[in-house]
Protein backbone atom coordinates (compact mmCIF):
# COMPACT_ATOMS: atom_id res chain seq x y z
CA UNK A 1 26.78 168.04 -60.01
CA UNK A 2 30.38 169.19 -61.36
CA UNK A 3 32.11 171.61 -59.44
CA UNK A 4 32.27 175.04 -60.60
CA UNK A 5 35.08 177.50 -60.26
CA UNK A 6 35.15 180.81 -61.50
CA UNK A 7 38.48 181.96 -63.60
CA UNK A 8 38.86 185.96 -63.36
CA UNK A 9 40.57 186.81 -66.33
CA UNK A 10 41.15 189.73 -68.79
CA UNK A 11 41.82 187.40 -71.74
CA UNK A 12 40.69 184.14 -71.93
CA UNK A 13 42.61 183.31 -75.06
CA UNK A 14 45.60 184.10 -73.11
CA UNK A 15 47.99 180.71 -72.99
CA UNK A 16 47.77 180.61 -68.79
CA UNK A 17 44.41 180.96 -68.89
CA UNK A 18 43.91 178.57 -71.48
CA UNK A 19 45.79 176.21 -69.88
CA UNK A 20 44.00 176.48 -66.52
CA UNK A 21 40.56 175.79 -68.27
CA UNK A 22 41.56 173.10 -69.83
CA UNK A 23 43.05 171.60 -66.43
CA UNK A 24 39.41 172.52 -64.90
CA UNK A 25 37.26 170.94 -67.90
CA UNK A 26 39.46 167.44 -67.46
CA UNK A 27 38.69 167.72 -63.47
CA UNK A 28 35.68 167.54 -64.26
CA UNK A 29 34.90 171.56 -63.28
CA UNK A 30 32.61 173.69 -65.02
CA UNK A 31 34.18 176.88 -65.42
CA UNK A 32 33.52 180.34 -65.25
CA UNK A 33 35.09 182.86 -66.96
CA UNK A 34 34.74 186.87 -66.08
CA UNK A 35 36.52 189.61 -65.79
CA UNK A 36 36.32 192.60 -62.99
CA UNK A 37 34.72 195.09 -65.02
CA UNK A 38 31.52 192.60 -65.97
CA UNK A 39 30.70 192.76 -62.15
CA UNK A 40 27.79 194.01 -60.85
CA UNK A 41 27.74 194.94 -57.19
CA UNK A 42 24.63 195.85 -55.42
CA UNK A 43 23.43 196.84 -51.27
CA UNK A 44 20.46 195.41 -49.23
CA UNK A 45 19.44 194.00 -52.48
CA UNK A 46 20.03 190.59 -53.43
CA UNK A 47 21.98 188.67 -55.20
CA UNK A 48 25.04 190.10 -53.94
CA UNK A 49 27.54 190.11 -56.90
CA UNK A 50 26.70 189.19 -60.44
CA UNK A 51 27.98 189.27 -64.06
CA UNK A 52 26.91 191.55 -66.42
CA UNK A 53 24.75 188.51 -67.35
CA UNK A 54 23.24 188.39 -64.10
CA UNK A 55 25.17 184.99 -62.76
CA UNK A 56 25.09 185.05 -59.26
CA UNK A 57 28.40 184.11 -57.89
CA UNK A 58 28.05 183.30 -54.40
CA UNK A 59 25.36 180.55 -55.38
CA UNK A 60 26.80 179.48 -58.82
CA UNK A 61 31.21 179.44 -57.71
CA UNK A 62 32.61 177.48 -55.16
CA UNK A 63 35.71 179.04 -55.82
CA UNK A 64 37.44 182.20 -57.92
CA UNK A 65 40.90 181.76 -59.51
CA UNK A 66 42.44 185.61 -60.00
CA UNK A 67 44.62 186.21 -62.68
CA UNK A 68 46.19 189.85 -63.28
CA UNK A 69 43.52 192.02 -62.44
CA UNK A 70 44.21 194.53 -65.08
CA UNK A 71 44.84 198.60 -65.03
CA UNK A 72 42.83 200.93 -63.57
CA UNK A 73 42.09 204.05 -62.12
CA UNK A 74 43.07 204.15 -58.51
CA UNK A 75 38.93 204.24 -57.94
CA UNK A 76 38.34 200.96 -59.87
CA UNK A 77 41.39 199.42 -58.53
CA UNK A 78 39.63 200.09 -55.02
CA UNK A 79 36.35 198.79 -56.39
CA UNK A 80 37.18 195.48 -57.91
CA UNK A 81 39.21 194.60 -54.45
CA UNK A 82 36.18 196.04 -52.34
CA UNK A 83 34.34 194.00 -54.57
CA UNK A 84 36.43 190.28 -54.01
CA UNK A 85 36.77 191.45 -50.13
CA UNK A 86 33.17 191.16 -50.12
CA UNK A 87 32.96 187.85 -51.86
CA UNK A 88 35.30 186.62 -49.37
CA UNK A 89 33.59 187.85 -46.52
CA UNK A 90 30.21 186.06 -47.73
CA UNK A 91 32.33 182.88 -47.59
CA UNK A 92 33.61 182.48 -51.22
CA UNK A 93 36.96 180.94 -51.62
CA UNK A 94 39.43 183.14 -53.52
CA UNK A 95 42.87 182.33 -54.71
CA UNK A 96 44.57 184.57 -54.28
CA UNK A 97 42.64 186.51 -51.30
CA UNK A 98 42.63 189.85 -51.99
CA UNK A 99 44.68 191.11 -49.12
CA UNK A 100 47.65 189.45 -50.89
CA UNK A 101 46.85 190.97 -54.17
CA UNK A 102 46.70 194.21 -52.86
CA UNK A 103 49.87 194.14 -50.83
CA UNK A 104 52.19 191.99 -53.54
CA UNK A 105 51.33 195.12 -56.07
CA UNK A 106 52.82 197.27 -54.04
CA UNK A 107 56.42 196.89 -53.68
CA UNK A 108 56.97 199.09 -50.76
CA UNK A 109 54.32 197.38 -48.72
CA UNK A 110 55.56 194.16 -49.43
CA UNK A 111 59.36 194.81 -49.04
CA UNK A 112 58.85 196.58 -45.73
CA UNK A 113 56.42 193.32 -44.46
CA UNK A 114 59.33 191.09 -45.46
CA UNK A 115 61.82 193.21 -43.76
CA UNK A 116 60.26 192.64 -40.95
CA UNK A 117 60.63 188.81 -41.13
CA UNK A 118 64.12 188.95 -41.55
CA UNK A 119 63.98 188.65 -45.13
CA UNK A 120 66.52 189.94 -46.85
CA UNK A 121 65.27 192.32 -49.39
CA UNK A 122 67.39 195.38 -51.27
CA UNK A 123 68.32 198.85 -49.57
CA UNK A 124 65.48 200.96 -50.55
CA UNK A 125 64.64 204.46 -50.07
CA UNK A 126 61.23 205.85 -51.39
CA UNK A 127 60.11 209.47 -51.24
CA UNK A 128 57.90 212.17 -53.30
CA UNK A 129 60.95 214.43 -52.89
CA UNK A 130 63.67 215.30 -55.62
CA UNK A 131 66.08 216.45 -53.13
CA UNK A 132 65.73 214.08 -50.84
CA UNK A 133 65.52 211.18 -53.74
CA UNK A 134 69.38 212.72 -54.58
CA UNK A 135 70.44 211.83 -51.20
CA UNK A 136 68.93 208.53 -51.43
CA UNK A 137 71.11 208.25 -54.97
CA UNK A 138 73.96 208.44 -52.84
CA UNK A 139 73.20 206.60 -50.00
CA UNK A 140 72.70 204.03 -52.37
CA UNK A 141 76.24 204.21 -53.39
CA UNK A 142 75.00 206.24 -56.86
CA UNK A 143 74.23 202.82 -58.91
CA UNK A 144 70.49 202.33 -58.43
CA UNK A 145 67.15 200.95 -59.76
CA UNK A 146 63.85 202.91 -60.24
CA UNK A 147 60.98 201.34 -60.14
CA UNK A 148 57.20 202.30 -60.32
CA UNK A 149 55.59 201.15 -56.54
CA UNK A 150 53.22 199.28 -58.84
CA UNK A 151 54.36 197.35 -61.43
CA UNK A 152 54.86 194.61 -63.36
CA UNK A 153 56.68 192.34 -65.92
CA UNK A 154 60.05 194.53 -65.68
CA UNK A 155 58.13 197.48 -67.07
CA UNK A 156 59.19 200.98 -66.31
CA UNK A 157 62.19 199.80 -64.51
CA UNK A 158 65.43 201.35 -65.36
CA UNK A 159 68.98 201.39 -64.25
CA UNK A 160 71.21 204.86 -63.00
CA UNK A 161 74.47 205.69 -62.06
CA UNK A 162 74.86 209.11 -63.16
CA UNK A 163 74.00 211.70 -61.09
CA UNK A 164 72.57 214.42 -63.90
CA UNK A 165 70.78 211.68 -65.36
CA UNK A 166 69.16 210.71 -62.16
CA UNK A 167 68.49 214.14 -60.93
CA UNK A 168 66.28 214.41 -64.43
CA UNK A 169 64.24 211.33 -64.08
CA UNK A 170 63.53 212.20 -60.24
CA UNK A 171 61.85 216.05 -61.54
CA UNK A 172 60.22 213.88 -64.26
CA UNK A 173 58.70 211.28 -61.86
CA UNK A 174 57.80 213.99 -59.20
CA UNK A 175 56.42 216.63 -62.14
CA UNK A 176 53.98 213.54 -62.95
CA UNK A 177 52.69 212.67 -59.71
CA UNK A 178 55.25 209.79 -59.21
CA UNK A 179 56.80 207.85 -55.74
CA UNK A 180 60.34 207.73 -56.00
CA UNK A 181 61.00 204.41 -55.57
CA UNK A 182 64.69 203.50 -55.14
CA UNK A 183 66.94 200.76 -54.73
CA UNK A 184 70.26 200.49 -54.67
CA UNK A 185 71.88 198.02 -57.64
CA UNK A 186 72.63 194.50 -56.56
CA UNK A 187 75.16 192.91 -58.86
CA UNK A 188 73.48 189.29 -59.76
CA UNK A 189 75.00 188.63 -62.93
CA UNK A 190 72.76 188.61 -65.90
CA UNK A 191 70.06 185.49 -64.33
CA UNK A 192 68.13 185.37 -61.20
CA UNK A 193 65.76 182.53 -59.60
CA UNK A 194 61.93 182.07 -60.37
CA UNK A 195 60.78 180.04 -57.48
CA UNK A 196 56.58 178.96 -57.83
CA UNK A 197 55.12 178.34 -54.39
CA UNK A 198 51.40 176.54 -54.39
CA UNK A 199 50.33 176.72 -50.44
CA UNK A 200 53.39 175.38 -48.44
CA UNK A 201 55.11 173.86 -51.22
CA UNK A 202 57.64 175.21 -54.19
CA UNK A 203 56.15 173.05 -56.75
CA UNK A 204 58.87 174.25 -59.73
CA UNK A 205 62.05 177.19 -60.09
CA UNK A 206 63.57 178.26 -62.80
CA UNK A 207 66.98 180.15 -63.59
CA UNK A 208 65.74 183.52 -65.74
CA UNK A 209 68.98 183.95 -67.89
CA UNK A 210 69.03 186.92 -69.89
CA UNK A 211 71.51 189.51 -71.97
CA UNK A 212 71.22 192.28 -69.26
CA UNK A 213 70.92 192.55 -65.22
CA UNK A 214 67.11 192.54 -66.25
CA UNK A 215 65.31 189.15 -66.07
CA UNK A 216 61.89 189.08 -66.83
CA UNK A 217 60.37 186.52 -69.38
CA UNK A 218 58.30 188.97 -70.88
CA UNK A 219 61.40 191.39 -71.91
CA UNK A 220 63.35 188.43 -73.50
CA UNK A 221 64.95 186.38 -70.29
CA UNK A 222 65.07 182.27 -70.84
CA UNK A 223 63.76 179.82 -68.71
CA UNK A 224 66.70 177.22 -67.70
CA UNK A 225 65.61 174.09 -65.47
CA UNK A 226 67.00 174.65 -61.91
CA UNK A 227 66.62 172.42 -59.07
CA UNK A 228 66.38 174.60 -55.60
CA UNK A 229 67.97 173.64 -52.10
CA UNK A 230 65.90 173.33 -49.00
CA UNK A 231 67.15 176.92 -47.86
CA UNK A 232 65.72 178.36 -51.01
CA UNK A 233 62.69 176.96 -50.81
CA UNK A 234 62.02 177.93 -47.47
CA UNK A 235 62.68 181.11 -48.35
CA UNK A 236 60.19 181.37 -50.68
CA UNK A 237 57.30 180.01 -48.89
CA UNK A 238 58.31 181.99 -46.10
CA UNK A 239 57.57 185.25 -48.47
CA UNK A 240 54.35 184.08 -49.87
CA UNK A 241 52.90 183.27 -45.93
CA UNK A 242 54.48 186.62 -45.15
CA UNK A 243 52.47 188.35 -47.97
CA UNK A 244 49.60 185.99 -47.82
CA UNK A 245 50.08 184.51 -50.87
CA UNK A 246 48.40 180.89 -51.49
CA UNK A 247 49.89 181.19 -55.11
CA UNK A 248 53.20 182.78 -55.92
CA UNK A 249 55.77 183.73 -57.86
CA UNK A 250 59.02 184.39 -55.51
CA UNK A 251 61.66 186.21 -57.80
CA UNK A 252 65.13 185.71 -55.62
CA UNK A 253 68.78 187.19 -56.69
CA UNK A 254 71.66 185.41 -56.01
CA UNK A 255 74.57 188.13 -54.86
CA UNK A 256 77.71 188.08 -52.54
CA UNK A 257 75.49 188.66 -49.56
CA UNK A 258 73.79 185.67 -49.93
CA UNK A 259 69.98 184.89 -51.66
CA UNK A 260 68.26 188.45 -51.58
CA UNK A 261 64.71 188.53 -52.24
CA UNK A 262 63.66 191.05 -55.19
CA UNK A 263 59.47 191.02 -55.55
CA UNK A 264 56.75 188.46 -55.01
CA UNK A 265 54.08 188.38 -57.82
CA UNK A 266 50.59 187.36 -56.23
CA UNK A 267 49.39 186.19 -60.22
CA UNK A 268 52.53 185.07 -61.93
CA UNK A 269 52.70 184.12 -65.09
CA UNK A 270 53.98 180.39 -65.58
CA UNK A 271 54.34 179.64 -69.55
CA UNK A 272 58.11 180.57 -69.29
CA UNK A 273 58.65 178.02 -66.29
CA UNK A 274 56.03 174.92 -67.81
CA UNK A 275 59.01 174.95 -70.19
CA UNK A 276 61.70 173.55 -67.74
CA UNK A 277 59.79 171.41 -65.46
CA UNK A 278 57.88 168.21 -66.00
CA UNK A 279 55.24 169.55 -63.37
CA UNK A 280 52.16 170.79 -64.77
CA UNK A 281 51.45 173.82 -63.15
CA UNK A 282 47.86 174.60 -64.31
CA UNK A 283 47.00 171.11 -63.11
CA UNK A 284 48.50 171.77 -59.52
CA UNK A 285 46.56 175.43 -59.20
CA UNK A 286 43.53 173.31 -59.88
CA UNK A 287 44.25 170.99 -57.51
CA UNK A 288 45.04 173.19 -54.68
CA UNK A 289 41.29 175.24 -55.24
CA UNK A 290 39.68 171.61 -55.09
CA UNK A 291 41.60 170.26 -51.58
CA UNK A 292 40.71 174.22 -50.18
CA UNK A 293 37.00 173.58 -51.08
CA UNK A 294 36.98 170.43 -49.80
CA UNK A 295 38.18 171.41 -46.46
């Protein structure tokens, strides 16, 4: 009897997803494809977690792949993790756990756990206060980045070095509720490093080169092949075992000061980087669920 892994996704069609199903049907793997909102989660009465179509989870999956989990309200957020928690706890294998999921999204969690590694991360200064936010502008020598705590895919990020300017987006964020997350510029050029970590191994990197200091894939960067030193590596799986991260994406900057680590994405995105490297990544993800259910 194949086995059967389940592939929590919010599009199906989408080309990582794709590719991952097709790695799974030529493994011989029956998947299973759902996404958060189909489950059904129930107390003292069994079975445990379903689909909307009433597949039972803990007896049909020997595994979950999670890919981006989606938006949300902070309550269904809350209830899809409460939800895989629970799945894990029964015994269900989940990649990545959701301990990891929960502290990669939020960037001052994550950045503070690194910190405290000795990673080195960006000067940041977060508050819900304009005044002190100002302060933190020039602390931060008066050229920073904003960024929302959660986020992803460079969105909502935006550059300032002008005090008026920053002084309106701080009453804008705070008028709506917002953390004001800051951190101070570091001057990296117009590329950084895309490092993909599958358990205790960097399996691929890329160079993200773009027209700006912003890098992401999905805002225009390109993927060029890049070939990482021992140090980097390291590095990198050091911040996904810091985070808990079993799969990872481990963006790095490469400044005066040495390699600085900017964010750690617990369900990166890998079309960009199956460009520049003969490795096939979908085919590797697989892999690792298979030798973590066999153990």
């Amino acid at each position: 009897m194949p086995q059967r892994i389940g592939l929590l996704t919010r599009d199906t069609e989408s080309w990582c997803s794709n590719q991952l199903l097709k790695s799974m049907v030529k493994k011989g793997i029956d998947p299973l494809c759902f996404s958060l909102p189909d489950l059904v989660a129930r107390v003292t009465i069994k079975p445990y977690v379903t689909t909307k179509e009433g597949i039972d989870l803990l007896k049909e999956l020997s595994a979950i792949l999670v890919r981006p989990i989606g938006r949300g309200s902070l309550e269904e957020i809350i209830f899809r993790l409460d939800v895989l928690r629970g799945l894990e706890r029964k015994g269900l294998i989940i990649i990545n756990p959701p301990r990891a999921i929960e502290i990669s999204a939020d960037k001052h969690r994550s950045l503070t756990l690194m910190e405290e590694q000795g990673i080195k991360v960006p000067p940041t200064i977060a508050t819900e206060d304009t005044e002190a936010a100002m302060r933190a502008f020039e602390e931060l020598g008066g050229d920073v980045v904003i960024k929302p705590i959660f986020g992803s895919r460079g969105m909502g990020i935006g550059r300032v070095n002008d005090p008026e300017t920053a002084w309106r987006i701080f009453h804008a964020l705070s008028y709506t509720r917002h953390v004001l997350y800051i951190q101070k510029f570091i001057p990296h050029g117009t590329r950084d490093i895309r490092l993909f970590v599958i358990g205790d191994r960097v399996i691929a990197a890329m160079y993200r080169e773009a027209d700006s200091w912003k890098t992401n894939i999905d805002r225009g960067a390109r993927p060029v092949p890049f070939e990482p030193s021992k140090e980097l590596e390291d590095l990198a799986i050091k911040v996904a075992k810091t985070i808990g991260c079993k799969v990872a994406g481990v963006d790095v900057m490469e400044s005066q000061e040495g390699y600085i680590v900017n964010e750690i994405n617990s369900q990166p995105g890998f079309r960009g980087l199956q460009l520049v490297t003969k490795v096939n990544i979908a085919d590797e993800i697989v892999d690792y669920i298979l030798e973590n259910i066999r153990r």
